[in-house]
N, C-alpha and C. Protein backbone atom coordinates (compact mmCIF):
# COMPACT_ATOMS: atom_id res chain seq x y z
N UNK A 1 -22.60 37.94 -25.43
CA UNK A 1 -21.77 37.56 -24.32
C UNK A 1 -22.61 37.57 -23.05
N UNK A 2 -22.50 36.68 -21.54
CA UNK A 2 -23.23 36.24 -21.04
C UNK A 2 -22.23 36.76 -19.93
N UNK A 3 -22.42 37.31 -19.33
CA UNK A 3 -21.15 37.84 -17.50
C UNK A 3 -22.12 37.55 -16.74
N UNK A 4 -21.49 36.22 -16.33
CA UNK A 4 -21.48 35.53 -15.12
C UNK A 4 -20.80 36.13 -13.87
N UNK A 5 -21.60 35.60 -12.72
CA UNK A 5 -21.16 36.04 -11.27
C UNK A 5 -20.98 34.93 -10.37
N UNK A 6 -20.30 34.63 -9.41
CA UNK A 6 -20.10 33.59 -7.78
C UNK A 6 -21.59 33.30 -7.75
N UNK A 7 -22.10 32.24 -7.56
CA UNK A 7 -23.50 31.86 -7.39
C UNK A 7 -24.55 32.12 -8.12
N UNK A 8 -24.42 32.48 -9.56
CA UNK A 8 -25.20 32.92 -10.18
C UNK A 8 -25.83 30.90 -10.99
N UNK A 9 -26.91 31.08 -11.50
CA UNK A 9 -27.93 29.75 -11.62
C UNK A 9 -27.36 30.07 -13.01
N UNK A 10 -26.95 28.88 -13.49
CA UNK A 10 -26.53 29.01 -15.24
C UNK A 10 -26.88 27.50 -16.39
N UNK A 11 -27.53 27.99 -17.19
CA UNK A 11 -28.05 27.18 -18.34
C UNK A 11 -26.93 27.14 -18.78
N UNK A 12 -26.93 25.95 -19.29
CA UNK A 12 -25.21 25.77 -20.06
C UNK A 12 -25.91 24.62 -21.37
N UNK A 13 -24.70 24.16 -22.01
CA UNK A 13 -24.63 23.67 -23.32
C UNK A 13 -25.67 23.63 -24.28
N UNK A 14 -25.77 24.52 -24.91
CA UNK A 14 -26.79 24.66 -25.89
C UNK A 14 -28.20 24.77 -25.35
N UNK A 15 -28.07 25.59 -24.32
CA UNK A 15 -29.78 25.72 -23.85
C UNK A 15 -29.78 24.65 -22.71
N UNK A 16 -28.57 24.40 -21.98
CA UNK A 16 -28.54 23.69 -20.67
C UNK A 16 -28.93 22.23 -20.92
N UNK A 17 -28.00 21.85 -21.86
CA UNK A 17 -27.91 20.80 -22.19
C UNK A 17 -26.23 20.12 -21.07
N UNK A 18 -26.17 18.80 -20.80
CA UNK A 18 -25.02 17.96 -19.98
C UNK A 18 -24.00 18.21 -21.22
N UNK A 19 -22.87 18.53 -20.14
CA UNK A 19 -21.34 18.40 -20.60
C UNK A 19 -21.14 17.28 -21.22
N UNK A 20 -21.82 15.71 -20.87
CA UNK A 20 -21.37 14.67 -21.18
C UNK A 20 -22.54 13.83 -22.43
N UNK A 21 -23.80 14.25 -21.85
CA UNK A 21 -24.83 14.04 -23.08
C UNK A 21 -25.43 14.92 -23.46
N UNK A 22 -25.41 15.61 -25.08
CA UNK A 22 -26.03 16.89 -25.24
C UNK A 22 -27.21 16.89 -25.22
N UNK A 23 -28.17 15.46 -25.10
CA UNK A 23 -29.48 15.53 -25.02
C UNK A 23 -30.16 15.69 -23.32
N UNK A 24 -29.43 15.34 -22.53
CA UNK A 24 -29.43 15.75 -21.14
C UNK A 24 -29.68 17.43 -20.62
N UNK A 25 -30.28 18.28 -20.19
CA UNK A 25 -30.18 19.09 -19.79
C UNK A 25 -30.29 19.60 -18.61
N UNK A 26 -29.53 20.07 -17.77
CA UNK A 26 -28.56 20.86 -16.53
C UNK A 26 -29.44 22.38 -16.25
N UNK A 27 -29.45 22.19 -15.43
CA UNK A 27 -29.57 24.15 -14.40
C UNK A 27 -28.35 23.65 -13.27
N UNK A 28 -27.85 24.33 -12.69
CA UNK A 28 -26.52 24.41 -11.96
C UNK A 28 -26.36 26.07 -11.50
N UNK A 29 -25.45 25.47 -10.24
CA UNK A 29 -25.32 26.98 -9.42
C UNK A 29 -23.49 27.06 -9.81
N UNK A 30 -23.13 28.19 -10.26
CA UNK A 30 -21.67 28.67 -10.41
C UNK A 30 -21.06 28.43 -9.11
N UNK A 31 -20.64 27.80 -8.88
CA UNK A 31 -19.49 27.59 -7.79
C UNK A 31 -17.78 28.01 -7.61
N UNK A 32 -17.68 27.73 -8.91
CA UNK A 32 -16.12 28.42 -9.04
C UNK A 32 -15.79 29.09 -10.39
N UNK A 33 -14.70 30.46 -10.62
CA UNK A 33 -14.14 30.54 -11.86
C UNK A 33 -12.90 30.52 -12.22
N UNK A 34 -12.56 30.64 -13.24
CA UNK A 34 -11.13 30.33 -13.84
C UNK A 34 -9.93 30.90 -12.74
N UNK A 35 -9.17 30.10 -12.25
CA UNK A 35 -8.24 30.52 -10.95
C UNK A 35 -8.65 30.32 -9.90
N UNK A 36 -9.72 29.94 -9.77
CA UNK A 36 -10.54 29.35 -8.24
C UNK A 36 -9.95 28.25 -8.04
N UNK A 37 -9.64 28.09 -6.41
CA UNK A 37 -9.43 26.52 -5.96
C UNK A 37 -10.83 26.40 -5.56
N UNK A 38 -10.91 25.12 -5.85
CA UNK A 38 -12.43 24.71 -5.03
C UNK A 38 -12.16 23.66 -4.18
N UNK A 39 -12.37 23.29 -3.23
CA UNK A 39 -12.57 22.22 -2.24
C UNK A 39 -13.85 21.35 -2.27
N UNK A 40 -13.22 20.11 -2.50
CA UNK A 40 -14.78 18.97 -2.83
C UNK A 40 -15.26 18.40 -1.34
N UNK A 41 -16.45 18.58 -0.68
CA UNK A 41 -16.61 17.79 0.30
C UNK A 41 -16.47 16.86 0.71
N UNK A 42 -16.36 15.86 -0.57
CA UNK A 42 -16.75 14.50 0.17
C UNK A 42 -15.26 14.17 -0.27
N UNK A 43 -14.38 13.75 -1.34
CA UNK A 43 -13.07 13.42 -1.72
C UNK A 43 -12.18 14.18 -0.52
N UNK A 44 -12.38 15.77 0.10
CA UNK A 44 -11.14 16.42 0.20
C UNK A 44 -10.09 16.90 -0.73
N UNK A 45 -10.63 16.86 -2.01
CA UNK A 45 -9.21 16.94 -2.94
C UNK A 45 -9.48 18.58 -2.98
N UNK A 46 -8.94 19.24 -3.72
CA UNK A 46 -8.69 20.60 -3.97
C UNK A 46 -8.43 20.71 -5.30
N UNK A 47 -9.71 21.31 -6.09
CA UNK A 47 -9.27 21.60 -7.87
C UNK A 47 -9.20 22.93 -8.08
N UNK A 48 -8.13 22.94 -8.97
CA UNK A 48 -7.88 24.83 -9.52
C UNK A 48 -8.76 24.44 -10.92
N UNK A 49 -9.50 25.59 -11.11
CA UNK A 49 -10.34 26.07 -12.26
C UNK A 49 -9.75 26.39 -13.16
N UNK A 50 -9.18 25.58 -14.02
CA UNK A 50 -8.68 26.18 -15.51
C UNK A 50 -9.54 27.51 -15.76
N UNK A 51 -8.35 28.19 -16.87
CA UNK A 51 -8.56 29.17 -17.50
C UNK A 51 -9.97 28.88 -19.04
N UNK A 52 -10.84 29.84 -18.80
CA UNK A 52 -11.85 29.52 -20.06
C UNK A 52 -12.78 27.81 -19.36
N UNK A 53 -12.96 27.97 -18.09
CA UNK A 53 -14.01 27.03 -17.36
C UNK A 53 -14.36 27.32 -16.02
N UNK A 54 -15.65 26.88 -15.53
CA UNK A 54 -16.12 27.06 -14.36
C UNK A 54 -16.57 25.93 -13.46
N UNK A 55 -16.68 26.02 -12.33
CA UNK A 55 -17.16 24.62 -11.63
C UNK A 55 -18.72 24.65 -11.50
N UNK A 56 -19.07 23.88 -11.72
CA UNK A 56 -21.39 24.34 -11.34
C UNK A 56 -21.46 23.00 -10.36
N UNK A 57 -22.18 23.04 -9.56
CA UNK A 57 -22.96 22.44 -8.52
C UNK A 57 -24.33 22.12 -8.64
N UNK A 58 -25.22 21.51 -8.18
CA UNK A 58 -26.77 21.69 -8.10
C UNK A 58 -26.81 21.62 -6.87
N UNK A 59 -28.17 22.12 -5.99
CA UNK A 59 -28.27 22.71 -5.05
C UNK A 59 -28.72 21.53 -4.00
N UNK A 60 -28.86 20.19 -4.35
CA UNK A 60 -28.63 18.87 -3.49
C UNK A 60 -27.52 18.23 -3.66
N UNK A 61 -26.56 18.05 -3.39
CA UNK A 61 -25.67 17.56 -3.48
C UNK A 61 -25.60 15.59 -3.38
N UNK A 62 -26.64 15.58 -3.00
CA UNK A 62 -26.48 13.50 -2.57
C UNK A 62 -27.13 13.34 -3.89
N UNK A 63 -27.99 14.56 -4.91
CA UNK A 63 -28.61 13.57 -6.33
C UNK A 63 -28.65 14.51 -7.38
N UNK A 64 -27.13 15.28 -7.44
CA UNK A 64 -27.28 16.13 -8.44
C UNK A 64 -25.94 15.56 -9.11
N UNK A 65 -25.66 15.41 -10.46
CA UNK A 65 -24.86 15.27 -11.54
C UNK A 65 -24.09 16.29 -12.01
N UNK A 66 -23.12 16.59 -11.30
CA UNK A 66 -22.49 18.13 -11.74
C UNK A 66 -20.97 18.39 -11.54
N UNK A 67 -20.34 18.92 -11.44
CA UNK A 67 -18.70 19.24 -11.41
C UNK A 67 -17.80 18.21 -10.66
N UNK A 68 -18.65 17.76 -9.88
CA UNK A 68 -18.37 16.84 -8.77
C UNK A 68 -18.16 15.45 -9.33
N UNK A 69 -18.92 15.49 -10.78
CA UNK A 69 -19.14 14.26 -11.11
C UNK A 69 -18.38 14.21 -12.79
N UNK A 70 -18.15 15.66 -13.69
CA UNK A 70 -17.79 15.55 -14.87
C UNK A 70 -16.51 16.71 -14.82
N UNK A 71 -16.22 16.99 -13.47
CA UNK A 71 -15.07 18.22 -13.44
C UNK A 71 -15.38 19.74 -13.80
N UNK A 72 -14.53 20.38 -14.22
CA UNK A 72 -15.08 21.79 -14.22
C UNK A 72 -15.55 22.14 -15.69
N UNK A 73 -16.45 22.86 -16.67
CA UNK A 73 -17.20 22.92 -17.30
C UNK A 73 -16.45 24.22 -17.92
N UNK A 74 -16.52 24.00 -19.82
CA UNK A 74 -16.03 25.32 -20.77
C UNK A 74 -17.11 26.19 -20.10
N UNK A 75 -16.46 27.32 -20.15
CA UNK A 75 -17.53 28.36 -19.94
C UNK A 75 -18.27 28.86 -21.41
N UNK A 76 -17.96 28.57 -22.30
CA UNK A 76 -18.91 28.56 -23.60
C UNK A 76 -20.10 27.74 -23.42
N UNK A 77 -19.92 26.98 -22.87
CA UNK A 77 -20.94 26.11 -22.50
C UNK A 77 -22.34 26.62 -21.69
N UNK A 78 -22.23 27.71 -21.09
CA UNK A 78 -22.67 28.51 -20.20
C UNK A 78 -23.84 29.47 -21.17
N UNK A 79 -25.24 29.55 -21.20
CA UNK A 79 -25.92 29.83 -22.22
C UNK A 79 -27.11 30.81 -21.55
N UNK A 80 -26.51 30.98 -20.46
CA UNK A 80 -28.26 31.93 -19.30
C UNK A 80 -28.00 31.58 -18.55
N UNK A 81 -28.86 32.63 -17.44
CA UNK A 81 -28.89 33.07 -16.41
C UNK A 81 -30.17 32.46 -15.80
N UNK A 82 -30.51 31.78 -14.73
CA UNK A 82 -31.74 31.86 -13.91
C UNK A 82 -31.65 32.53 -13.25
N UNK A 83 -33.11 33.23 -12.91
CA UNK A 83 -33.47 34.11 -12.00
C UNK A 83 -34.53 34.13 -11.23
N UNK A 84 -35.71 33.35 -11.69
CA UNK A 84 -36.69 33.22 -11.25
C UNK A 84 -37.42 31.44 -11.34
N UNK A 85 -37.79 30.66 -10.13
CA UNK A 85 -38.44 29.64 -10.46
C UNK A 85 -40.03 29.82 -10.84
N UNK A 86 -40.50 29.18 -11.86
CA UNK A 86 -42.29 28.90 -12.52
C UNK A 86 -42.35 27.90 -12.55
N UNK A 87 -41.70 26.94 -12.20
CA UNK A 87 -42.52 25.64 -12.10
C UNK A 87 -41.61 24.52 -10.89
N UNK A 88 -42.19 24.16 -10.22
CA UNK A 88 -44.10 24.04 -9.59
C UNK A 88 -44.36 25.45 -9.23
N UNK A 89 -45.70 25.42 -8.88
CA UNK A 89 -46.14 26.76 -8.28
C UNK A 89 -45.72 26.94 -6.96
N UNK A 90 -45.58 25.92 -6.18
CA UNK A 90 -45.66 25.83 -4.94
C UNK A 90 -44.20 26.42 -4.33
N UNK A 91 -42.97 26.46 -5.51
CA UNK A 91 -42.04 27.19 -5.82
C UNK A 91 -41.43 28.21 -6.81
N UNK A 92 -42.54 28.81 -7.02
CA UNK A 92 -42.09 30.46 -8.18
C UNK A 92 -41.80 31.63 -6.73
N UNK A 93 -40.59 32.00 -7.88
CA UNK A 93 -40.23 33.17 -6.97
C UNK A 93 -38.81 33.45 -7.50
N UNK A 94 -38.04 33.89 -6.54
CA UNK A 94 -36.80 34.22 -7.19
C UNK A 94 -35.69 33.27 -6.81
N UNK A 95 -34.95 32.93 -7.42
CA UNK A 95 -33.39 32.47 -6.88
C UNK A 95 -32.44 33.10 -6.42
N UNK A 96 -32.42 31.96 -4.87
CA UNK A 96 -31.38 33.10 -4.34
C UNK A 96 -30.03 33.01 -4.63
N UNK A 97 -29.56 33.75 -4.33
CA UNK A 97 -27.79 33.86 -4.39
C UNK A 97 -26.79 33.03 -3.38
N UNK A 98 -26.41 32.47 -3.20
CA UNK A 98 -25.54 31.64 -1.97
C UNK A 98 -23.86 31.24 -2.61
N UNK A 99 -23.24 31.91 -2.11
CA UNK A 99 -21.85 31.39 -2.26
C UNK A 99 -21.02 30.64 -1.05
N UNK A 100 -20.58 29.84 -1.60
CA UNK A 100 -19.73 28.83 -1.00
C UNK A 100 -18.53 29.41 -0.34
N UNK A 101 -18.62 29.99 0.37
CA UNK A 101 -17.03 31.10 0.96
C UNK A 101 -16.45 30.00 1.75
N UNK A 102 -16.75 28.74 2.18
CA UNK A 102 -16.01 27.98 2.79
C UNK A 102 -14.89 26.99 1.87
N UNK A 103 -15.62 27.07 0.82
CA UNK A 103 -15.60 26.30 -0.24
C UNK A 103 -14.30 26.93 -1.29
N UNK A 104 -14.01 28.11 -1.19
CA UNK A 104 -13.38 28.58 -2.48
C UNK A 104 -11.87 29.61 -1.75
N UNK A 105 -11.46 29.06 -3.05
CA UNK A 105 -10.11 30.21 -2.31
C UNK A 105 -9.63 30.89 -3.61
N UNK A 106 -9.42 32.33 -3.79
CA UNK A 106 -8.42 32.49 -5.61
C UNK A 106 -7.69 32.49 -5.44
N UNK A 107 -6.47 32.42 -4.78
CA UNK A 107 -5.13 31.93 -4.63
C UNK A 107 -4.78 30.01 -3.71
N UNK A 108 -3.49 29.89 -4.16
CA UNK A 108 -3.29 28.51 -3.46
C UNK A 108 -2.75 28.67 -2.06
């Protein structure tokens, strides 16, 4: 079992493989969990997080492929944790933590 946290970096489908192609593979930041409203920037709409799924983000938003684009994600799907970047060099180090507090509400 894998306990996830608000902003935590998560490998998902089979070793961070895409919700939509399993040969595709995803790193994504946790943005919302089950009972979360999330607020989308650019639509304005407002999605509640089913029960047994999470919302993931990537950390550019104008060229990342993510919740925004396939909805909110099984959390089985969810397979690791990042913690640290190794590649490029020019970026190893750790990942930081950032939550969206503008972004999220657990009640409606």
């Amino acid at each position: 079992m894998i306990f996830i946290l608000l902003s935590d970096v998560a490998l998902f489908v089979s070793f961070c493989s895409s919700p939509i192609n399993h040969k595709e593979k995803y790193v994504k930041r946790i943005i919302g969990l089950p009972g979360d409203w999330i607020g989308t920037p650019y639509s304005h709409d407002v999605v509640k997080i089913p029960q047994g799924h999470c919302w993931v983000e990537g950390d550019d938003p104008s060229f990342s492929m993510d919740s925004r684009s396939f909805g909110p994600i099984p959390l089985g799907l969810i397979n690791g944790r990042v913690t640290h970047i190794v590649w490029p060099p020019r970026r190893v180090g750790k990942v930081d933590r950032r939550i969206a507090t503008d972004r999220i509400s657990s009640s409606a």
